[in-house]
Protein backbone atom coordinates (compact mmCIF):
# COMPACT_ATOMS: atom_id res chain seq x y z
CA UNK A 1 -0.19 -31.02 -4.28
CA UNK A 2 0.83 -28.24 -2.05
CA UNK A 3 -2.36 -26.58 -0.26
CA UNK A 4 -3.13 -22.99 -2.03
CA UNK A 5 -3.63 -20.20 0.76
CA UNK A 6 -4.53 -16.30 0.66
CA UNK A 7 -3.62 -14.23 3.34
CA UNK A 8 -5.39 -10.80 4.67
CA UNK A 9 -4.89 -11.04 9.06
CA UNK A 10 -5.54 -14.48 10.06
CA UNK A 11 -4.48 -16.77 7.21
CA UNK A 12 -7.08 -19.66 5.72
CA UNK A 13 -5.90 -22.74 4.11
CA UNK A 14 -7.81 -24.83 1.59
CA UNK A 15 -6.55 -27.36 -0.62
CA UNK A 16 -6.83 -26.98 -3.72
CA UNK A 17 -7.60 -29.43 -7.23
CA UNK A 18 -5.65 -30.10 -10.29
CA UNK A 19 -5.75 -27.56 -13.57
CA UNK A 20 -8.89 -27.95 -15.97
CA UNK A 21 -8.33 -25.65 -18.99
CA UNK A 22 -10.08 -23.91 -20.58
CA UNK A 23 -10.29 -23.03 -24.78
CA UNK A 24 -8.39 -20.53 -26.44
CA UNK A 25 -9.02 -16.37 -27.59
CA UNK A 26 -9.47 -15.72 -31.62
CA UNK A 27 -7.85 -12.91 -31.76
CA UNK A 28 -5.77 -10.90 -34.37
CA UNK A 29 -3.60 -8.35 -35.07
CA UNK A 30 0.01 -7.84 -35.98
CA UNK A 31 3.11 -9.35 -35.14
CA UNK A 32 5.89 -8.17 -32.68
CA UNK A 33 9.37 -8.98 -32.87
CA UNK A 34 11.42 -11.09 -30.44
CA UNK A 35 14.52 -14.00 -30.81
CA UNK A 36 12.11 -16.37 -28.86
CA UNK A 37 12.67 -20.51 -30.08
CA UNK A 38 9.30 -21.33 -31.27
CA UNK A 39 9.13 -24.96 -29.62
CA UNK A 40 7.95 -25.25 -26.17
CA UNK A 41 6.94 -29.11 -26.37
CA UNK A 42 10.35 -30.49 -24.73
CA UNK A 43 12.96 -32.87 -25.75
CA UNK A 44 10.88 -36.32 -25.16
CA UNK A 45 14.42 -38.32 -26.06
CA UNK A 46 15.91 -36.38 -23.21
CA UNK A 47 13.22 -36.32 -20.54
CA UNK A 48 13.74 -32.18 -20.65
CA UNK A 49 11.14 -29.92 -20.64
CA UNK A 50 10.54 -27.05 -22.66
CA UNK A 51 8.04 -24.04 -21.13
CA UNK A 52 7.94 -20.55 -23.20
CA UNK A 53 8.17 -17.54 -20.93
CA UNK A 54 6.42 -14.22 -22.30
CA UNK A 55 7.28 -10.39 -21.13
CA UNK A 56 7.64 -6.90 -22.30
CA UNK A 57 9.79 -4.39 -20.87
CA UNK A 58 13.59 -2.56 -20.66
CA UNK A 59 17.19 -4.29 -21.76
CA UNK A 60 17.75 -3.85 -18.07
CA UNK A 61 14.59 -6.10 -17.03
CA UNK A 62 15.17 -8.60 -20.00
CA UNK A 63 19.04 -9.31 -18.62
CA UNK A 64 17.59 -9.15 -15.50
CA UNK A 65 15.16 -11.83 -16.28
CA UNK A 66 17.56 -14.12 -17.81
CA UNK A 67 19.61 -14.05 -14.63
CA UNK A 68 16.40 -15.50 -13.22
CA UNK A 69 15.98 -17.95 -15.63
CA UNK A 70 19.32 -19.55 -15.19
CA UNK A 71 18.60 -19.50 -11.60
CA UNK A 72 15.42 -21.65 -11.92
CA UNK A 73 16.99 -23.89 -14.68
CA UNK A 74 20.06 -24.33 -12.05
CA UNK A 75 17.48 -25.38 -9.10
CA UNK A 76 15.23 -27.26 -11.35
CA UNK A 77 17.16 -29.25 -13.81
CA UNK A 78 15.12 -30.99 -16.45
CA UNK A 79 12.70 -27.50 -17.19
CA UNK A 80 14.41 -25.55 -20.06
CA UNK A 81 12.73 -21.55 -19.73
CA UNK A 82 12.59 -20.30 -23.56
CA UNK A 83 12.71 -16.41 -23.19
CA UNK A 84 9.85 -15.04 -25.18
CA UNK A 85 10.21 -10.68 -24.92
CA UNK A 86 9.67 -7.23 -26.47
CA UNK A 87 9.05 -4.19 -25.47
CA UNK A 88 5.21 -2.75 -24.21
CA UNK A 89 4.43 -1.50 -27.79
CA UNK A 90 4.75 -4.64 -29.83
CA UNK A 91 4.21 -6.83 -26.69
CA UNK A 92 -0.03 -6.97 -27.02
CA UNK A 93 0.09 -7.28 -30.87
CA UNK A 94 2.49 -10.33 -30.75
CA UNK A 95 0.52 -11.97 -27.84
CA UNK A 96 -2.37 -11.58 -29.90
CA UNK A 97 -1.14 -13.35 -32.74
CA UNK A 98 0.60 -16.41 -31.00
CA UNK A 99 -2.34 -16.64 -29.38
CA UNK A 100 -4.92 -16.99 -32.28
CA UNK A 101 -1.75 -19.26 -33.88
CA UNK A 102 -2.21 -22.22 -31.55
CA UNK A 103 1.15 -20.93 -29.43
CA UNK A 104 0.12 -19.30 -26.75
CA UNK A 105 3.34 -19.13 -24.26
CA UNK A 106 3.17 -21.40 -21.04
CA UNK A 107 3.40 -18.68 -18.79
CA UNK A 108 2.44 -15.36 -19.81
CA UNK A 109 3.28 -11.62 -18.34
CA UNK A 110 -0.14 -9.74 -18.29
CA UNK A 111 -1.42 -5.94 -17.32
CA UNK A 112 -4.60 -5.10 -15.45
CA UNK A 113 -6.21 -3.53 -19.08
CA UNK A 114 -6.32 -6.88 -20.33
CA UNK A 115 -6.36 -9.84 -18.39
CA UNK A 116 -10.32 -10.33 -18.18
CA UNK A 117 -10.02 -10.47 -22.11
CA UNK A 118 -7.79 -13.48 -21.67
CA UNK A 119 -9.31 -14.81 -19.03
CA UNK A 120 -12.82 -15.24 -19.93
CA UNK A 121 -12.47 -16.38 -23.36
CA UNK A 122 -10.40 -19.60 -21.59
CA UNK A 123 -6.96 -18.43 -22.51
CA UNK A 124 -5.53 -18.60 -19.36
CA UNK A 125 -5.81 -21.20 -16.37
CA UNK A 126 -7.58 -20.72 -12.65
CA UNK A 127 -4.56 -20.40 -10.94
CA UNK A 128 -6.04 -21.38 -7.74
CA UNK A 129 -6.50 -24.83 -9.19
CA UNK A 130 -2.37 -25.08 -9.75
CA UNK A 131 0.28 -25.61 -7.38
CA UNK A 132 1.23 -22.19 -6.64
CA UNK A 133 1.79 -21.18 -3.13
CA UNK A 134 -0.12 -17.70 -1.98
CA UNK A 135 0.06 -17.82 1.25
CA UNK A 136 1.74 -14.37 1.90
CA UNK A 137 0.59 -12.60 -0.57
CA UNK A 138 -2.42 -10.71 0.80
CA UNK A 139 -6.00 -11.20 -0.03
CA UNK A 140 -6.67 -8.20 -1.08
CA UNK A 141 -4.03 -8.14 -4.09
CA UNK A 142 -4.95 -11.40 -5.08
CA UNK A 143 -8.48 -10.04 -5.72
CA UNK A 144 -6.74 -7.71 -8.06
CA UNK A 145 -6.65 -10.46 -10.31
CA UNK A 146 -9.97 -12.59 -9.80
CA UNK A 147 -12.71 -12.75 -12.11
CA UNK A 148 -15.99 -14.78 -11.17
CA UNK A 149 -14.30 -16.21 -8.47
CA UNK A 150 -11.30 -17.44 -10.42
CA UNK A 151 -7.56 -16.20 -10.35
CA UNK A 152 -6.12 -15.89 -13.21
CA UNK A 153 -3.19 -14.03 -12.59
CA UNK A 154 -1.11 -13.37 -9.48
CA UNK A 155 0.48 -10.10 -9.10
CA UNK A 156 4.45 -9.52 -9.47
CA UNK A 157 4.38 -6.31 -7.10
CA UNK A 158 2.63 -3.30 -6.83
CA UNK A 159 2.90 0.19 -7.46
CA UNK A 160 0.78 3.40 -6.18
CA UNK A 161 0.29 6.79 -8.68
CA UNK A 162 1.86 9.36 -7.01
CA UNK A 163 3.17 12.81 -8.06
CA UNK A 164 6.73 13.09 -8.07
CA UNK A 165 8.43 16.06 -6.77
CA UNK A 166 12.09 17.93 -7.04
CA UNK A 167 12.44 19.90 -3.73
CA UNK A 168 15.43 21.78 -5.43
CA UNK A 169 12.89 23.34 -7.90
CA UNK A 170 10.87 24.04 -5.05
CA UNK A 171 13.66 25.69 -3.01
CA UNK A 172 15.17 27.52 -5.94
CA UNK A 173 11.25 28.93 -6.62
CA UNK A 174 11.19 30.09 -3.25
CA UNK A 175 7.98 27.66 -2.96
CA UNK A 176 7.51 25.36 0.35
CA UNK A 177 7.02 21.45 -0.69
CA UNK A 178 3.07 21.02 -0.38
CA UNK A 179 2.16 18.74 2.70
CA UNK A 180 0.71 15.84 0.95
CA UNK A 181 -1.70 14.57 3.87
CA UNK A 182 -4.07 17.68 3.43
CA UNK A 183 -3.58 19.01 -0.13
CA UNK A 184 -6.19 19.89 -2.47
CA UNK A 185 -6.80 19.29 -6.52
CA UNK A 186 -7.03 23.38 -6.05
CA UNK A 187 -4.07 23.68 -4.44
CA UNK A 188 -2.03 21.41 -6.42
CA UNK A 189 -2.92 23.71 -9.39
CA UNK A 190 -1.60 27.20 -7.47
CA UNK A 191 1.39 25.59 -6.05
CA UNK A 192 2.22 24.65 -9.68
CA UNK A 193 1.64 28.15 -10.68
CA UNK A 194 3.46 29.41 -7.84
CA UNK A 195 6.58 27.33 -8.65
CA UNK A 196 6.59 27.92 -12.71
CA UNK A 197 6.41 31.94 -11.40
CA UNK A 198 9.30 32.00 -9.07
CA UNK A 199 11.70 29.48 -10.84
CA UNK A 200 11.61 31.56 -13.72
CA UNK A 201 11.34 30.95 -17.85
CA UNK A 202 12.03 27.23 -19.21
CA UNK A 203 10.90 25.98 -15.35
CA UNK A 204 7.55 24.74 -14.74
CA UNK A 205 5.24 23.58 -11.90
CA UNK A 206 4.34 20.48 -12.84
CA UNK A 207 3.62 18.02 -16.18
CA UNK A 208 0.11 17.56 -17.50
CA UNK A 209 -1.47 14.26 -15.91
CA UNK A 210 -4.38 13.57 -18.11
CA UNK A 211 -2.64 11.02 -20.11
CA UNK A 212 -3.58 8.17 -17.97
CA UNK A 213 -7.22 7.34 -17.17
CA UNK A 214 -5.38 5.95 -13.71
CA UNK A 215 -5.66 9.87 -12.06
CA UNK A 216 -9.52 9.77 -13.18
CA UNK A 217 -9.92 6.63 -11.31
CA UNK A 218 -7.93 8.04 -8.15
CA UNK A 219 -10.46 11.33 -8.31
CA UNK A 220 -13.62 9.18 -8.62
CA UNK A 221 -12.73 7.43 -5.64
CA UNK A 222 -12.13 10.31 -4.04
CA UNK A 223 -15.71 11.49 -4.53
CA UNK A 224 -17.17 8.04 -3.69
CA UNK A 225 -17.51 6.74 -7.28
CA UNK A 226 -15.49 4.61 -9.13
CA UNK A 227 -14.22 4.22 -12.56
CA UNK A 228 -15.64 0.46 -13.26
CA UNK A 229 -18.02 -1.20 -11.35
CA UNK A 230 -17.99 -5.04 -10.59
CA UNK A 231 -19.97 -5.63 -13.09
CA UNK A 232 -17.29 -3.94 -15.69
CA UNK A 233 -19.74 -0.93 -16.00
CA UNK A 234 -18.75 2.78 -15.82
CA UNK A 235 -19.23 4.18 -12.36
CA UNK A 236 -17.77 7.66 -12.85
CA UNK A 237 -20.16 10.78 -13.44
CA UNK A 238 -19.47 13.01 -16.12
CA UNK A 239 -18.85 16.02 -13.59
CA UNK A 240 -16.11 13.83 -12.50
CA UNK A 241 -14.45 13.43 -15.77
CA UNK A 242 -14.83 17.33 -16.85
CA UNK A 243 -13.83 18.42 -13.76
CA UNK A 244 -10.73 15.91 -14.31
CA UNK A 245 -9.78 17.29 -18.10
CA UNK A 246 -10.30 21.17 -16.47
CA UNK A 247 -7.27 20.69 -13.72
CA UNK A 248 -5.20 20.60 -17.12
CA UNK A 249 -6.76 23.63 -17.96
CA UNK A 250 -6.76 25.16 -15.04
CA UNK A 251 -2.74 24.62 -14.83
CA UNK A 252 -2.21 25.85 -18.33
CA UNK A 253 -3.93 29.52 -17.45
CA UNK A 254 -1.79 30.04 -14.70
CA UNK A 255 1.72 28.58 -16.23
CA UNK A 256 1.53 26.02 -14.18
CA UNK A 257 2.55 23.35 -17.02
CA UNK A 258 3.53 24.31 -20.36
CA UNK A 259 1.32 25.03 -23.58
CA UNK A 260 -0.31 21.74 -25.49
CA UNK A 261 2.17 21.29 -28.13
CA UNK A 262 5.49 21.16 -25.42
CA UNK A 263 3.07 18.79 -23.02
CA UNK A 264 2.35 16.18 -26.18
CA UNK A 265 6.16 16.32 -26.97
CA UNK A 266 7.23 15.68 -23.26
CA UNK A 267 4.62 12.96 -22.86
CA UNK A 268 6.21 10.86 -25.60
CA UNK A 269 9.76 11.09 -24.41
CA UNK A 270 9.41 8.91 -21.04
CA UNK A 271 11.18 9.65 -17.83
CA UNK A 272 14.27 10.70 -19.28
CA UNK A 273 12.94 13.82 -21.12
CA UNK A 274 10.29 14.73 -18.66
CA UNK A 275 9.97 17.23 -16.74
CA UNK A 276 11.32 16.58 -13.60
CA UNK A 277 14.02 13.88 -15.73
CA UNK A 278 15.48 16.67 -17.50
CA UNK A 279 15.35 19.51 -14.30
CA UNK A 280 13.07 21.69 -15.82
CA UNK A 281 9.92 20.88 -13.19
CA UNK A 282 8.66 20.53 -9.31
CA UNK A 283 6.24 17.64 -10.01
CA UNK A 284 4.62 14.99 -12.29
CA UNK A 285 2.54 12.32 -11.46
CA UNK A 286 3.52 9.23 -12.55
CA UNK A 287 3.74 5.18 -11.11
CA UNK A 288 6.17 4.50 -7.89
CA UNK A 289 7.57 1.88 -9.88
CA UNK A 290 9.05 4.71 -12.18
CA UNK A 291 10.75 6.81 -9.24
CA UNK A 292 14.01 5.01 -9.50
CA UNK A 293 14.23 5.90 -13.64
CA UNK A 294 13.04 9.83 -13.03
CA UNK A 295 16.12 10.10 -10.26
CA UNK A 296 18.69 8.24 -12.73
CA UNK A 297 17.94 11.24 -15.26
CA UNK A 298 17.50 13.89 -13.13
CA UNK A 299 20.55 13.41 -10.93
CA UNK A 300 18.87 14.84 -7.80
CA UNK A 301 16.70 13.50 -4.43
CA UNK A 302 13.17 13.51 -5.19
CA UNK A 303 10.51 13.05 -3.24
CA UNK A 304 6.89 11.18 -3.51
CA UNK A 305 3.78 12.75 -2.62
CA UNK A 306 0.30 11.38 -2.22
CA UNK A 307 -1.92 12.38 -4.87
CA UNK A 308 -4.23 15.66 -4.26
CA UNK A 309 -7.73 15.21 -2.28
CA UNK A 310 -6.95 12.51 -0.61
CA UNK A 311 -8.33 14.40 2.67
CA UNK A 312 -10.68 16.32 1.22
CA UNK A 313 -13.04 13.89 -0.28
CA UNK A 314 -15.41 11.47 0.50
CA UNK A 315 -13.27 8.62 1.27
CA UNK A 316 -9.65 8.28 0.14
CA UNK A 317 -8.75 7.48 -3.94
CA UNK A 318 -5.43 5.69 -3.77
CA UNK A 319 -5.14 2.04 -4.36
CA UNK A 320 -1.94 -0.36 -4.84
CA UNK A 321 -1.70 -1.22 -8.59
CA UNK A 322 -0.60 -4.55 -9.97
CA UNK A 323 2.43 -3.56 -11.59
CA UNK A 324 2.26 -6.82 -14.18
CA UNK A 325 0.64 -10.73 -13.24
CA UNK A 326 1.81 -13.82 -14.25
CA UNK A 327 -0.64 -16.10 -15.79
CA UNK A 328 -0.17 -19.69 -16.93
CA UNK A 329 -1.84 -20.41 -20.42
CA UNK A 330 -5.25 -22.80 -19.94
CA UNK A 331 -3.47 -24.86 -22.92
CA UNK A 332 -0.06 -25.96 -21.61
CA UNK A 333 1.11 -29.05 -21.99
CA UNK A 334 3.21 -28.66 -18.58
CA UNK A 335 1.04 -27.15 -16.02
CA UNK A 336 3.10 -29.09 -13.96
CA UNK A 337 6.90 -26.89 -14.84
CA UNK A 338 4.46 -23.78 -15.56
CA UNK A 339 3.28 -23.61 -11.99
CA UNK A 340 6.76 -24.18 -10.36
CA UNK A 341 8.14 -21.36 -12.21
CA UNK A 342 5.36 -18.89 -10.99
CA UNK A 343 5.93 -20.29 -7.88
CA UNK A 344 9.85 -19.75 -8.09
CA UNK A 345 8.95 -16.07 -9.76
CA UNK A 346 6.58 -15.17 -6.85
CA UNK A 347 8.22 -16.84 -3.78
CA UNK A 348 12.00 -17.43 -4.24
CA UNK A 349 13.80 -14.48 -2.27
CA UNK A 350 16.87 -15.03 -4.63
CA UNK A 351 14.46 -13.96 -7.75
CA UNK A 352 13.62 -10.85 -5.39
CA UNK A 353 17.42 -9.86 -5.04
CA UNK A 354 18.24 -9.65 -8.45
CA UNK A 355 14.68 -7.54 -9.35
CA UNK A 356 14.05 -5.70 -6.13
CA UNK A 357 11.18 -3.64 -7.30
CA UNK A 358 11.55 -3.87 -11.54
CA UNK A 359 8.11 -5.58 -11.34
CA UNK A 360 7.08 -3.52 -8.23
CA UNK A 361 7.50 -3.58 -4.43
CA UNK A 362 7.00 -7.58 -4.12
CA UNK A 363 3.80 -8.58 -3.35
CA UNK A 364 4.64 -11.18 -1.15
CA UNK A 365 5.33 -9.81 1.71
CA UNK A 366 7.98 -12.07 2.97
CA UNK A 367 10.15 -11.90 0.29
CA UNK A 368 9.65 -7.92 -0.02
CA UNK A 369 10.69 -7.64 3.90
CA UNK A 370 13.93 -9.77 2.72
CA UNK A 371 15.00 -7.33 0.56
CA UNK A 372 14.17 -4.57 2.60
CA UNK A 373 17.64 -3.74 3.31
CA UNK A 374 19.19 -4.50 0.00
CA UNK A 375 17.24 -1.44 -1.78
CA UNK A 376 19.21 1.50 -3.06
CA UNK A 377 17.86 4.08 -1.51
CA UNK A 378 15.58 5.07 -4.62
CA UNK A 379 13.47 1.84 -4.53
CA UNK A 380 13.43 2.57 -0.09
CA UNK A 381 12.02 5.28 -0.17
CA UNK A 382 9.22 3.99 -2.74
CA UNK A 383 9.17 1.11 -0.01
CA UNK A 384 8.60 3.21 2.98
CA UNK A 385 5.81 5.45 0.77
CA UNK A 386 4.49 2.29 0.03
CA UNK A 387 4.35 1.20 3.70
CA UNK A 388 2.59 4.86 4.95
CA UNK A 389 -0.03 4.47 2.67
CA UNK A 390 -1.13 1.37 3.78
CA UNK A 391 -3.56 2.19 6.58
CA UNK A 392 -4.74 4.74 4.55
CA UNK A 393 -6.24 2.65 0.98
CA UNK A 394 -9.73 1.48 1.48
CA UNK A 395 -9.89 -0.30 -0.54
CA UNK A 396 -8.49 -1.61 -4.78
CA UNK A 397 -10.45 -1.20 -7.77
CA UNK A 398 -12.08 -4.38 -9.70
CA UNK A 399 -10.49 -5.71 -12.30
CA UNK A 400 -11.29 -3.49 -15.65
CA UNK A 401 -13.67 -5.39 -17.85
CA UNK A 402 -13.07 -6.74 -21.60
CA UNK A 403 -12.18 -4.20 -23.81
CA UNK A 404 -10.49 -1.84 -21.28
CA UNK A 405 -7.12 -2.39 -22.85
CA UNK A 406 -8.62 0.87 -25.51
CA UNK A 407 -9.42 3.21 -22.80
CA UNK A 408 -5.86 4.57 -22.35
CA UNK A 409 -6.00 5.26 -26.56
CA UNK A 410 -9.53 6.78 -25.68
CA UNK A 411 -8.35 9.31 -23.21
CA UNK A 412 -4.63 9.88 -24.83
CA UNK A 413 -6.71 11.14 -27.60
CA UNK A 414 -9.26 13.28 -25.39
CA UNK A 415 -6.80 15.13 -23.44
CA UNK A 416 -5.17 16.23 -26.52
CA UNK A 417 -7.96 17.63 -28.04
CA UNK A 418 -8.53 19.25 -24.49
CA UNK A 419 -5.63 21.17 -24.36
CA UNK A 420 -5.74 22.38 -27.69
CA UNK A 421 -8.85 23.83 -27.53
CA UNK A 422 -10.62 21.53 -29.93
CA UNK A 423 -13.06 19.94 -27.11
CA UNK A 424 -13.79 21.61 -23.95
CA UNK A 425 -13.45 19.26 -20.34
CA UNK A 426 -17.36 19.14 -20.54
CA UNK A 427 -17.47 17.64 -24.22
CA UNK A 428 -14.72 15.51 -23.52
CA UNK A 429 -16.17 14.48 -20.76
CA UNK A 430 -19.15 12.82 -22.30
CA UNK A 431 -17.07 11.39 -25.62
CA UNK A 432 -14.99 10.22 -22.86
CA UNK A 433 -18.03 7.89 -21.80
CA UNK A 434 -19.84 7.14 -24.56
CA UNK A 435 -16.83 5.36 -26.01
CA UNK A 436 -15.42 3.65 -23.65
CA UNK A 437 -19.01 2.34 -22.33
CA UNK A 438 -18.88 0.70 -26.27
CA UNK A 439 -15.20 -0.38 -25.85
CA UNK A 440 -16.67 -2.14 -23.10
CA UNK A 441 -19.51 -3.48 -23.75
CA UNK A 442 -19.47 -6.96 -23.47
């Protein structure tokens, strides 16, 4: 067996014992939709092997990932890769159910909301005890998907939130570009007023970011508290989560971002029919991973900006984001074919050519310096924003305990009754913890 290694400076190197698995999740809920062949046990007559390969995601990533396959299948003749996909909204549901079915796929896509689920009710395998080389991807990423000691899933890439900006909006409000290494929440809020004043009706400073508990997180850090502790318990303050839903507020009393009804209709529409997709903004904060889709639709060079207060705080709030992890399923019948696709997926720098950063920048780091030069230059500039912030992250969150996967639902729901006036940032605030502290109870 190849000899497992981490790397973070000097590299370690331990070797590393077969797969034990582990039992499998009860869980329900409705089924997805896919073309996926439902048998993954092989052709004995044939000697071939069958392993089922689970993701969610675009038409783009799904021919993408079939390019991949054929590549493996090609290098590795004898391992047959079923495609098992759909997109993120039926992706969880259908998981669920193949999963409490007995047919959990060999090797399984996963987010950071939901892997400890998986993980410690024994769906998926310590991937430290398979054949999976590591070696340069570093430590501190692989953390990102440890639990008790065990690694049970190995970031694709990773991404950083980040606010978005069009410098033509900017220029055509007669506002300068904010200089990201010393801006405040405060003044993120009056340049977005400033900008939505000077570029005139239909134009607007910015698009509301309380959607996604990942800005909470990036504030908490920011003020030396965290969202989740180790020990999966909350470690934010309810000042810290008013003070979040009031920046929305804030930006709605000076124009800064439109009224509540136009923000929950450009939420829903993705990149293409946001603000800064469809020319009508300066800024929105969104992942790095999405920069390349927000300059497809809106046509023009965009920049990316650290978030707000990351000078002004206690320590810094960013952190590098898993973008997805593979995971190999605890009940396989073909660890064996499981782990040398991971492997393949992770180290191959052919497989990085045909994704560059679909799954994020790479996350090991040889094969993201190989494709350094290939990137358009959407993706290199992500790459070199990527790259800057590096000295700067302290450190990455833990891993979000069981039950996290609701928290987004949680705070979708919050932030809507916030800007309509039906809960105020304080009462939010403390709804805010009281449910997820019982989403997450273990």
């Amino acid at each position: 067996m190849r000899a497992t290694t981490t790397r973070r400076g000097p590299r370690t190197r331990a070797t590393l014992v077969a797969l034990t698995a582990a039992g499998a999740l009860a869980l329900t809920a409705c089924s997805g939709d896919s073309g996926a062949l439902p048998d993954s046990e092989g052709d004995g007559e044939s000697g071939n092997v069958e392993i089922r390969f689970a993701w969610w995601g675009s038409d783009t990533r799904h021919q993408t990932t079939q390019q991949i396959i054929d590549l493996f299948e090609d290098k590795n003749p004898g391992i047959t890769v079923v495609p098992d996909f759909t997109d993120w909204d039926g992706y969880w549901d259908k998981l669920a159910t193949a999963v409490a079915g007995g047919d959990t796929p060999d090797v399984i896509t996963h987010e950071e909301r939901f892997i400890s689920d998986y993980a410690t009710r024994g769906v998926i395998a310590d991937m430290a005890t398979l054949d999976i080389d590591t070696s340069e991807i570093p430590e501190d990423v692989l953390a990102t998907g440890t639990i008790d000691g065990k690694l049970y899933g190995i970031a694709t890439g990773v991404n950083a939130y980040s606010v978005i900006a069009d410098p033509q909006v900017f220029a055509d409000a007669g506002v300068e570009m904010p200089d990201d290494t010393t801006w405040t929440w405060d003044d993120y809020v009056e340049v977005a007023g400033a900008v939505a004043k000077g570029a005139g009706d239909g134009m607007w400073g910015t698009q509301d970011y309380g959607f996604n508990e990942a800005g909470l997180a990036v504030m908490a850090r920011q003020k030396g508290e965290t969202l989740y502790n180790e020990d999966g318990s909350l470690g934010v303050s309810p000042e810290t989560v008013a003070e979040f839903f009031q920046v929305s507020l804030d930006l709605q009393a000076n124009g800064g971002e439109p009224d509540a009804s136009r923000t929950v209709e450009i939420q829903d529409a993705g990149p293409e029919g946001s603000l800064i997709g469809t020319n009508s903004g300066a800024m929105g904060v969104w992942w790095s991973n999405q920069f390349g889709a927000l300059s497809g639709a809106s046509g023009r060079d965009l920049e990316i900006l650290r978030l707000p207060g990351e000078s002004a705080g206690e320590r810094t709030g960013m952190y590098f984001k898993p973008a997805m992890y593979y995971s190999v399923s605890a009940k396989t019948e073909h660890p064996e074919e499981s782990a040398k696709f991971v492997d393949f997926l992770l180290n191959d720098p052919e497989v990085a050519a045909l994704q560059l950063t679909d799954r994020g920048l790479p996350s090991n780091l040889s094969v993201r310096e190989s494709i350094l030069g290939d990137l358009p230059p959407t993706d290199q500039k992500v790459a070199d924003f990527m790259a800057d912030l590096e000295d700067e992250i302290v450190d990455n969150p833990p891993v979000p305990p069981n039950g996290s996967g609701e928290v987004q639902d949680i705070m979708i729901r919050l932030n809507t009754e916030v800007l309509f006036g039906d809960k105020t940032p304080q009462e939010a605030a403390e709804a805010f913890l009281t449910e997820v502290e019982a989403a997450t109870a273990s």
